[in-house]
N, C-alpha and C. Protein backbone atom coordinates (compact mmCIF):
# COMPACT_ATOMS: atom_id res chain seq x y z
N UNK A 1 -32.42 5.86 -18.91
CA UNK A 1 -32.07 5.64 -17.52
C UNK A 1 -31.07 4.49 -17.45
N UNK A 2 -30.21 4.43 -16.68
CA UNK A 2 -29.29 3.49 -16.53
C UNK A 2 -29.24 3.28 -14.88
N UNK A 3 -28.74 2.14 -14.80
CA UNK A 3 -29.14 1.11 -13.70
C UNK A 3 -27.71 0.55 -13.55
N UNK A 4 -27.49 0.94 -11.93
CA UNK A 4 -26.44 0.33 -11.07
C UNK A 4 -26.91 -0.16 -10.02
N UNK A 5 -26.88 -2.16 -10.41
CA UNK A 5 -26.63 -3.07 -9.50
C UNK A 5 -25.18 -2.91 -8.31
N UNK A 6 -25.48 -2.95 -7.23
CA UNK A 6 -24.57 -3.01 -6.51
C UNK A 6 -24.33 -3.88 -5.15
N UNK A 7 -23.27 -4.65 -4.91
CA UNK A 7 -23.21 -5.27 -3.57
C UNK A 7 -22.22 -4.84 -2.65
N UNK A 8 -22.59 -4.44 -1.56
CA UNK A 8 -21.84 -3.94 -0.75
C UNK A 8 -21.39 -5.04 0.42
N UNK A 9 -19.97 -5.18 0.66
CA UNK A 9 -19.53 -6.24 1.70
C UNK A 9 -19.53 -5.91 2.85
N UNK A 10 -19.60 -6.35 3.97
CA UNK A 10 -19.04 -6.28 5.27
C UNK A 10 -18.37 -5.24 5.47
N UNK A 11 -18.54 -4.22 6.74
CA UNK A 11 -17.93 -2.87 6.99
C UNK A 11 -17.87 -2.24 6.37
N UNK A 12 -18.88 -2.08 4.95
CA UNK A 12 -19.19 -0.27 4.69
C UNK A 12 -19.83 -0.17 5.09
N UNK A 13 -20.05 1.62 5.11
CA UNK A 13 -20.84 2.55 5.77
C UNK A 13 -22.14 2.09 4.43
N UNK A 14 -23.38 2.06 4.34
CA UNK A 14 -24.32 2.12 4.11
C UNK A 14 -24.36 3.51 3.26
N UNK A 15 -24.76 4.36 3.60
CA UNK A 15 -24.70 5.82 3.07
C UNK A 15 -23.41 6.01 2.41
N UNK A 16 -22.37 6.32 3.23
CA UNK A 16 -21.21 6.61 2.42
C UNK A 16 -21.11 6.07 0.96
N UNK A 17 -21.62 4.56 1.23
CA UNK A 17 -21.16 3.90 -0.58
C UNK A 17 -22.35 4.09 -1.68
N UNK A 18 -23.90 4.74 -0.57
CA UNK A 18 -24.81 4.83 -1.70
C UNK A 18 -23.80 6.70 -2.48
N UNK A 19 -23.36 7.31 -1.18
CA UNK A 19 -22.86 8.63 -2.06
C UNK A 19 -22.00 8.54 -2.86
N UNK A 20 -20.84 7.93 -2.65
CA UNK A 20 -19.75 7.43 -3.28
C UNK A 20 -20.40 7.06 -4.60
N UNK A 21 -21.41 5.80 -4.73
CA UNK A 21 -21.85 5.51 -6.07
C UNK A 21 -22.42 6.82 -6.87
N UNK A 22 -23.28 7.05 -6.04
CA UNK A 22 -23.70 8.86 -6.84
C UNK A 22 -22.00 9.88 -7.67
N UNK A 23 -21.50 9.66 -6.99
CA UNK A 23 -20.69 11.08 -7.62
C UNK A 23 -20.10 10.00 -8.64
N UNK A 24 -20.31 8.90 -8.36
CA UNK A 24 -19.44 8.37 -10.14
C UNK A 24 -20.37 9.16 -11.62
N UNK A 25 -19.43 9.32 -12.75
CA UNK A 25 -20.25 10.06 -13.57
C UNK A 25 -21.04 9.20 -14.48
N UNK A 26 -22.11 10.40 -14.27
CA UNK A 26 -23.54 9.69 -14.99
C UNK A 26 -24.22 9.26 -13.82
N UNK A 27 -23.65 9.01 -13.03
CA UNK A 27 -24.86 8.56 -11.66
C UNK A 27 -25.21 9.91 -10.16
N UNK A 28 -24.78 11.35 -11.00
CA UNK A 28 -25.14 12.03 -10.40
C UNK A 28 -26.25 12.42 -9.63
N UNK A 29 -27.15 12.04 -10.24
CA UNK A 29 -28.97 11.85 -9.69
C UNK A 29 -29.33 10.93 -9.86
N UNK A 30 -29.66 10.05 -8.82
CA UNK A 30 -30.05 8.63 -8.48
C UNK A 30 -31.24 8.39 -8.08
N UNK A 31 -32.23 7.43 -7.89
CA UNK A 31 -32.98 7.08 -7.05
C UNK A 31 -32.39 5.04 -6.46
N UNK A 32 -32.82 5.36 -5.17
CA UNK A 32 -32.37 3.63 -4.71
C UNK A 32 -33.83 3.18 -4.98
N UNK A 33 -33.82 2.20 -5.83
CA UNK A 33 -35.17 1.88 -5.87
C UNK A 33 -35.47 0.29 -5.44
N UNK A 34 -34.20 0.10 -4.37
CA UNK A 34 -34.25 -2.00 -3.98
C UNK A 34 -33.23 -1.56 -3.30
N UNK A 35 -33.40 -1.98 -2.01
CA UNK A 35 -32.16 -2.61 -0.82
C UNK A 35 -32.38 -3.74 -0.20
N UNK A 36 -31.58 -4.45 0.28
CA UNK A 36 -31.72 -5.43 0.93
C UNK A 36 -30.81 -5.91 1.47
N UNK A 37 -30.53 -6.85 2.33
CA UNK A 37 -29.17 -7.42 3.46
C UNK A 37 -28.93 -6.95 5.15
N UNK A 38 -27.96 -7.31 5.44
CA UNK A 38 -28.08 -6.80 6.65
C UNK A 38 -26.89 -5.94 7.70
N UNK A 39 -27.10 -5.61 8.58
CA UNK A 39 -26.44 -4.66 9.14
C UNK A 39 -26.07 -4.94 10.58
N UNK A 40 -24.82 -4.44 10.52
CA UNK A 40 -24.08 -4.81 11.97
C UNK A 40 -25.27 -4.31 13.24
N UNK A 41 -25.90 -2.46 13.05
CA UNK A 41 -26.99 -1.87 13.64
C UNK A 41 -27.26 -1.02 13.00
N UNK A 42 -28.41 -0.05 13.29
CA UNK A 42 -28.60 0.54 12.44
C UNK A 42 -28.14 2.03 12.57
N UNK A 43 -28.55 3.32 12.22
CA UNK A 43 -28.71 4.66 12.68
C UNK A 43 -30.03 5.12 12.17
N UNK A 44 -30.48 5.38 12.48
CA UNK A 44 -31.89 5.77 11.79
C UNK A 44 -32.47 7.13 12.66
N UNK A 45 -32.75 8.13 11.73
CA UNK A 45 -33.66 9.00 12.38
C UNK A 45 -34.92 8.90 12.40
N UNK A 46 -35.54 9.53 13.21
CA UNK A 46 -37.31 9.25 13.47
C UNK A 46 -37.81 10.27 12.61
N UNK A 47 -39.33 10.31 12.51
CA UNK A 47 -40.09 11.11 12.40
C UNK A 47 -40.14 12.48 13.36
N UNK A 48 -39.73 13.86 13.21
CA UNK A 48 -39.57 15.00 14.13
C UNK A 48 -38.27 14.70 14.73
N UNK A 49 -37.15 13.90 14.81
CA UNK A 49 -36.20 13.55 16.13
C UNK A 49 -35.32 15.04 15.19
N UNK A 50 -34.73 15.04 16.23
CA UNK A 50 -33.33 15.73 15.47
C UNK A 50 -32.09 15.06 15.82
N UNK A 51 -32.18 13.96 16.16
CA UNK A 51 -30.75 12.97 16.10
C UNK A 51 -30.88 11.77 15.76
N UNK A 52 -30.04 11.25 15.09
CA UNK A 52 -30.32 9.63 15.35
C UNK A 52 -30.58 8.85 16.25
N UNK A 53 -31.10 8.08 16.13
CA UNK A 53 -31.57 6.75 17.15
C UNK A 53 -30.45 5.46 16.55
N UNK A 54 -29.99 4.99 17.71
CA UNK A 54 -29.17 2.98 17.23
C UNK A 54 -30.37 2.38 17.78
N UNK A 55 -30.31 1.45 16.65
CA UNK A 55 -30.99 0.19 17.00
C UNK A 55 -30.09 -0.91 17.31
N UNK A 56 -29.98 -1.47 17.89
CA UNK A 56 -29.41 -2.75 17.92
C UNK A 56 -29.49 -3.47 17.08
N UNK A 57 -28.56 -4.06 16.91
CA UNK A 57 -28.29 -5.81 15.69
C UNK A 57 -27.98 -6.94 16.31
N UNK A 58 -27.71 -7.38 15.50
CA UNK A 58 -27.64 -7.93 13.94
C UNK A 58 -29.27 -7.43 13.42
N UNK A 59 -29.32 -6.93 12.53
CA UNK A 59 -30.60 -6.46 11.38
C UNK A 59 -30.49 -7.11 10.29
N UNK A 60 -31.72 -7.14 9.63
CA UNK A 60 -32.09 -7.31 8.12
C UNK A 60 -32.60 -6.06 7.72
N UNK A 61 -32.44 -5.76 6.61
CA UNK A 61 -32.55 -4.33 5.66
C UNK A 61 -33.56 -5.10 4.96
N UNK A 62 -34.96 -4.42 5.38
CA UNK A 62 -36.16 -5.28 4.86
C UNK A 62 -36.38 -4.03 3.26
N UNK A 63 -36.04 -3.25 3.97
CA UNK A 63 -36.54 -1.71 2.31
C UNK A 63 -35.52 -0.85 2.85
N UNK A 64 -35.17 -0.18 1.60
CA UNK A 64 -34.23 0.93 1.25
C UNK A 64 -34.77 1.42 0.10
N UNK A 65 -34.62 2.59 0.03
CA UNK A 65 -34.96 3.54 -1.29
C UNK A 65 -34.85 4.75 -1.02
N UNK A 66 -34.84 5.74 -1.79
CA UNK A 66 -34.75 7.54 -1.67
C UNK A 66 -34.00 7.77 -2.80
N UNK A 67 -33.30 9.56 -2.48
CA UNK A 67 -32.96 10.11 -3.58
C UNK A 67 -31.57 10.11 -3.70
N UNK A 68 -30.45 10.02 -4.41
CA UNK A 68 -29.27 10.73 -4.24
C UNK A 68 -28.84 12.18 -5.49
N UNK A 69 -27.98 12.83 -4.86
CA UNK A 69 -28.02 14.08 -5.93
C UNK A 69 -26.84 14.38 -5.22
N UNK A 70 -26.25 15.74 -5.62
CA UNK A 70 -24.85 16.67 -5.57
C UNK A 70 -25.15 17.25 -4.04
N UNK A 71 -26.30 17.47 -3.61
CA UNK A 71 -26.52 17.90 -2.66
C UNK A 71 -26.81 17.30 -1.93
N UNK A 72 -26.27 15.72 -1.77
CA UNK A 72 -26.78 14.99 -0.44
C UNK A 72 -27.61 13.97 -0.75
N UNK A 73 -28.10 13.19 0.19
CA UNK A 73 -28.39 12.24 0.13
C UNK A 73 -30.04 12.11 0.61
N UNK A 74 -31.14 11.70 0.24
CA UNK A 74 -32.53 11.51 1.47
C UNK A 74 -32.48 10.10 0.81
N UNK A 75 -32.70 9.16 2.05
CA UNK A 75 -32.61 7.88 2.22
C UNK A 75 -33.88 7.30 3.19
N UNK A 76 -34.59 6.77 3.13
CA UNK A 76 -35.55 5.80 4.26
C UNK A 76 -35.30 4.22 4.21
N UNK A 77 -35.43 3.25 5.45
CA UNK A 77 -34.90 2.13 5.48
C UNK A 77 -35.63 1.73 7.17
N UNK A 78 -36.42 0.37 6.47
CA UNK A 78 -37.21 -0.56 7.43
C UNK A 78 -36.06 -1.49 7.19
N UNK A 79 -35.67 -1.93 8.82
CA UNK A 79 -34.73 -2.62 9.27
C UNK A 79 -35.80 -3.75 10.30
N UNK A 80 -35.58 -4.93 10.53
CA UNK A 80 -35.70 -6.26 11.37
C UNK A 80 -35.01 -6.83 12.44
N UNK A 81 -35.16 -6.85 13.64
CA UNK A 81 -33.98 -7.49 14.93
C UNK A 81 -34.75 -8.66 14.48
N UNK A 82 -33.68 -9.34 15.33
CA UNK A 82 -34.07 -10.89 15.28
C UNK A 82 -35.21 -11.54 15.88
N UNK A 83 -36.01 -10.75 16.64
CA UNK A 83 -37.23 -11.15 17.11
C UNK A 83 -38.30 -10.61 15.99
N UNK A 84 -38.16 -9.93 15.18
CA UNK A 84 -38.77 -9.52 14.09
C UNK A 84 -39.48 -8.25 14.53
N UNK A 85 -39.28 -7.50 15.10
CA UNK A 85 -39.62 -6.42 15.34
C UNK A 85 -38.94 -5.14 14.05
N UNK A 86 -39.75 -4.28 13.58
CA UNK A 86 -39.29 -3.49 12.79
C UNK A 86 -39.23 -2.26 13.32
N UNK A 87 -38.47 -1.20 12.65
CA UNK A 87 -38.03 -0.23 12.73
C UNK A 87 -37.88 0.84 11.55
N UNK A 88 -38.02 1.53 11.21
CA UNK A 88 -37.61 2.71 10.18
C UNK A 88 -37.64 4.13 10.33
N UNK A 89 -36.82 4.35 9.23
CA UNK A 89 -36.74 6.00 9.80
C UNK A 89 -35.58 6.73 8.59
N UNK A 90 -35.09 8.05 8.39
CA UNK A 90 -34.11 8.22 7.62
C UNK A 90 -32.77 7.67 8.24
N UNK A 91 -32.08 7.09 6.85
CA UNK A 91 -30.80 6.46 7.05
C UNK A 91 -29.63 7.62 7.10
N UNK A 92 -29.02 7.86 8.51
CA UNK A 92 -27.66 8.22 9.09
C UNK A 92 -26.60 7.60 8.25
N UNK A 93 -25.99 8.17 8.99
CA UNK A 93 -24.50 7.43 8.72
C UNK A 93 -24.00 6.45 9.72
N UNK A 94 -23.34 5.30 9.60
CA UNK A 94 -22.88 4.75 10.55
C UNK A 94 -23.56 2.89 10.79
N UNK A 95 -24.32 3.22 9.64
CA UNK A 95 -25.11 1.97 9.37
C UNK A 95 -24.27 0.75 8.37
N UNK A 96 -23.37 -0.04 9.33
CA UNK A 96 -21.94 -0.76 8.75
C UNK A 96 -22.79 -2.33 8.33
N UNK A 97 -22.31 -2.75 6.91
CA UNK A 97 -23.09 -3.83 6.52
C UNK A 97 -22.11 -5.02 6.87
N UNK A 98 -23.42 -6.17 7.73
CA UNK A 98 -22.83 -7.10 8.15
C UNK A 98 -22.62 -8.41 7.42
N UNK A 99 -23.44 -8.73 6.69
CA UNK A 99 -22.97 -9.98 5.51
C UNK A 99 -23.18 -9.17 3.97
N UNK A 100 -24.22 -8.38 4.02
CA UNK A 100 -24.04 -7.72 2.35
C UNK A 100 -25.03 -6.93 2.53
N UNK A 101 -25.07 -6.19 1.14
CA UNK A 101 -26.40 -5.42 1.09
C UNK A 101 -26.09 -5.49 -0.26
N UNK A 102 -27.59 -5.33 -0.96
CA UNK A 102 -27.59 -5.84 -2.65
C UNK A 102 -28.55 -4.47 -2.92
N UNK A 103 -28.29 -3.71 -4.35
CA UNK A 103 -28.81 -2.37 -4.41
C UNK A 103 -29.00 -2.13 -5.70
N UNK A 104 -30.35 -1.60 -5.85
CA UNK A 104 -30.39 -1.21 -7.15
C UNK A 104 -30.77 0.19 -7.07
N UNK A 105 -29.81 0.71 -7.96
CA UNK A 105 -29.65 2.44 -8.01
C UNK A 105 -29.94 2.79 -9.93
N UNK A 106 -30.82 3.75 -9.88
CA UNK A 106 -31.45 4.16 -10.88
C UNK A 106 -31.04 5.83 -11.75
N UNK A 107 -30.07 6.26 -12.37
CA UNK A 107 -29.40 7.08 -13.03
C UNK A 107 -30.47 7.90 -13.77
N UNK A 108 -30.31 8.89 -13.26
CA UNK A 108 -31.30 10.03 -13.98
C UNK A 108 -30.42 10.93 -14.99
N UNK A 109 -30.37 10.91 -16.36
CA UNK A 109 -29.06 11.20 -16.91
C UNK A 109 -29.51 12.53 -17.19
N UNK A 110 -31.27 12.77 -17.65
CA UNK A 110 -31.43 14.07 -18.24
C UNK A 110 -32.20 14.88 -17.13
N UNK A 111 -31.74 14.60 -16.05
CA UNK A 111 -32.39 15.09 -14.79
C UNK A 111 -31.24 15.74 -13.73
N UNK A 112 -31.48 16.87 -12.78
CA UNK A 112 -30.57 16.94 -11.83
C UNK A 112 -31.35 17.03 -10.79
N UNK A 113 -30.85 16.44 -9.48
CA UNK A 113 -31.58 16.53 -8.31
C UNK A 113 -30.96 17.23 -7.07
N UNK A 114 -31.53 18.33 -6.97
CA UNK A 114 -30.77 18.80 -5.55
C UNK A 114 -31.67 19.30 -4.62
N UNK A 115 -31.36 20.03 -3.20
CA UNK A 115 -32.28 19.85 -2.38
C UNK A 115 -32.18 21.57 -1.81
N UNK A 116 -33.10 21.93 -2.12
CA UNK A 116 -32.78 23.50 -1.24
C UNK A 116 -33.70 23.96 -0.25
N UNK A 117 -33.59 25.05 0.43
CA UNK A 117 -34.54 25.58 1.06
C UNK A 117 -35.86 25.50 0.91
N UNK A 118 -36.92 25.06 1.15
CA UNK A 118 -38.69 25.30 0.91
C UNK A 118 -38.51 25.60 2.16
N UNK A 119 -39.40 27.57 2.07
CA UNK A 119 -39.82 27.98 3.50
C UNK A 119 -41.38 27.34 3.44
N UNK A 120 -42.11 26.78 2.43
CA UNK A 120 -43.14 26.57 3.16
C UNK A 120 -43.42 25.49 5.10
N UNK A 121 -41.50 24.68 4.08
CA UNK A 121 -41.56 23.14 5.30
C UNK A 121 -40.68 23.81 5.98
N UNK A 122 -39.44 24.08 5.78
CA UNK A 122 -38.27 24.79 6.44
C UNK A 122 -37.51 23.92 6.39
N UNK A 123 -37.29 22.92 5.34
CA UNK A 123 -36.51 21.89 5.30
C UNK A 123 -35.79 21.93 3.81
N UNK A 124 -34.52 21.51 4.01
CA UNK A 124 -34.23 20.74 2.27
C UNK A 124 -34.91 20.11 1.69
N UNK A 125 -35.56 20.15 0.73
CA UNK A 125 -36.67 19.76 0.08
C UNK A 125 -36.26 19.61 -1.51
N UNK A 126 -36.22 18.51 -2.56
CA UNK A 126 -36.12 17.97 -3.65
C UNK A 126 -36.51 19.36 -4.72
N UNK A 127 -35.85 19.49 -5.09
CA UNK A 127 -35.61 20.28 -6.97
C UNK A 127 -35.39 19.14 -7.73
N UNK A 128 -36.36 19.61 -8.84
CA UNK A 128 -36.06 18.65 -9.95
C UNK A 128 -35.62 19.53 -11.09
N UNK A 129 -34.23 19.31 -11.79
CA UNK A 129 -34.74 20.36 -13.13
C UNK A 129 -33.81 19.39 -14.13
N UNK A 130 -34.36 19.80 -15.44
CA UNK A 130 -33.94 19.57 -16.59
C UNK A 130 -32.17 19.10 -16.83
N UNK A 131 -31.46 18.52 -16.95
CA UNK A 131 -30.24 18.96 -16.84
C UNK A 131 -30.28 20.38 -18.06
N UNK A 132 -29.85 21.52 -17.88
CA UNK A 132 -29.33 22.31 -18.63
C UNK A 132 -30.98 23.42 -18.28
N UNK A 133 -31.49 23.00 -17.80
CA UNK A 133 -33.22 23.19 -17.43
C UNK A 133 -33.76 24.38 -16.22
N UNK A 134 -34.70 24.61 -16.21
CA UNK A 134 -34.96 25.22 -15.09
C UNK A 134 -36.16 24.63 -14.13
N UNK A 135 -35.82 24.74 -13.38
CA UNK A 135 -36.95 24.24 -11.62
C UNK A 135 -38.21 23.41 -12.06
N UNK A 136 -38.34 22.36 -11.54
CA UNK A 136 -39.35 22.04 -11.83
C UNK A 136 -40.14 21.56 -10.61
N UNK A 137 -41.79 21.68 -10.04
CA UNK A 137 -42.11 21.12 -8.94
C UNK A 137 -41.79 19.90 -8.43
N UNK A 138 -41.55 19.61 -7.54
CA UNK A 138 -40.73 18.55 -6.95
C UNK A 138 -42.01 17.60 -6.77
């Protein structure tokens, strides 16, 4: 497994640079397994929503972690306002970092991760297989 430390400055997109880091090679299948820093606001989806929700900022990025793969991204992220109230939910797009965000991303070299159909949920749902491999339960 190989391991990409990363710091992200002021005005990236959050998502965009965890994907961006994914398609570099060898970091095709990722897990974020450490986030932290903070954010101009957030985007976050809920539990059942079908859109994003903004939170207001300035935030702290208290946890970050999920999957990245060829097929996209699943991300979750507990965020902090300044009264300390929390928030979480899956990470959107649009979540612009306001002093930094510090990341540790985890390279699955003999693994591929992508996300397909499960009619049991009706959702994109995690494949795991072998690189060169076939399906494995998620």
């Amino acid at each position: 497994m190989d391991r990409l430390p990363l710091r992200l400055p002021p005005g990236v997109d959050l998502r965009r640079a965890l994907e961006d880091a994914a398609a570099r090679p060898g970091m095709e299948s990722a897990f974020v397994v450490a986030g932290i820093g903070s954010l101009v606001e957030a985007r976050l989806r809920y539990a059942g929503a079908a859109t994003d929700s903004v939170v207001a900022g300035p935030l702290e990025i208290l946890t970050l972690s999920g999957t990245l793969g060829a097929s996209g991204a699943h991300l979750h992220m507990a965020v902090s306002d300044a009264s300390g109230r929390v928030s979480g939910g899956h990470v959107g797009y649009g979540n612009t970092v306001r002093t930094t965000a510090e990341l540790l991303l985890v390279a699955l070299s003999d693994w591929s991760l992508t996300r397909e159909h499960d009619p049991a949920t009706g959702f994109h749902e995690l494949v795991i297989r072998p690189r060169g491999g076939t399906r494995h339960a998620a």
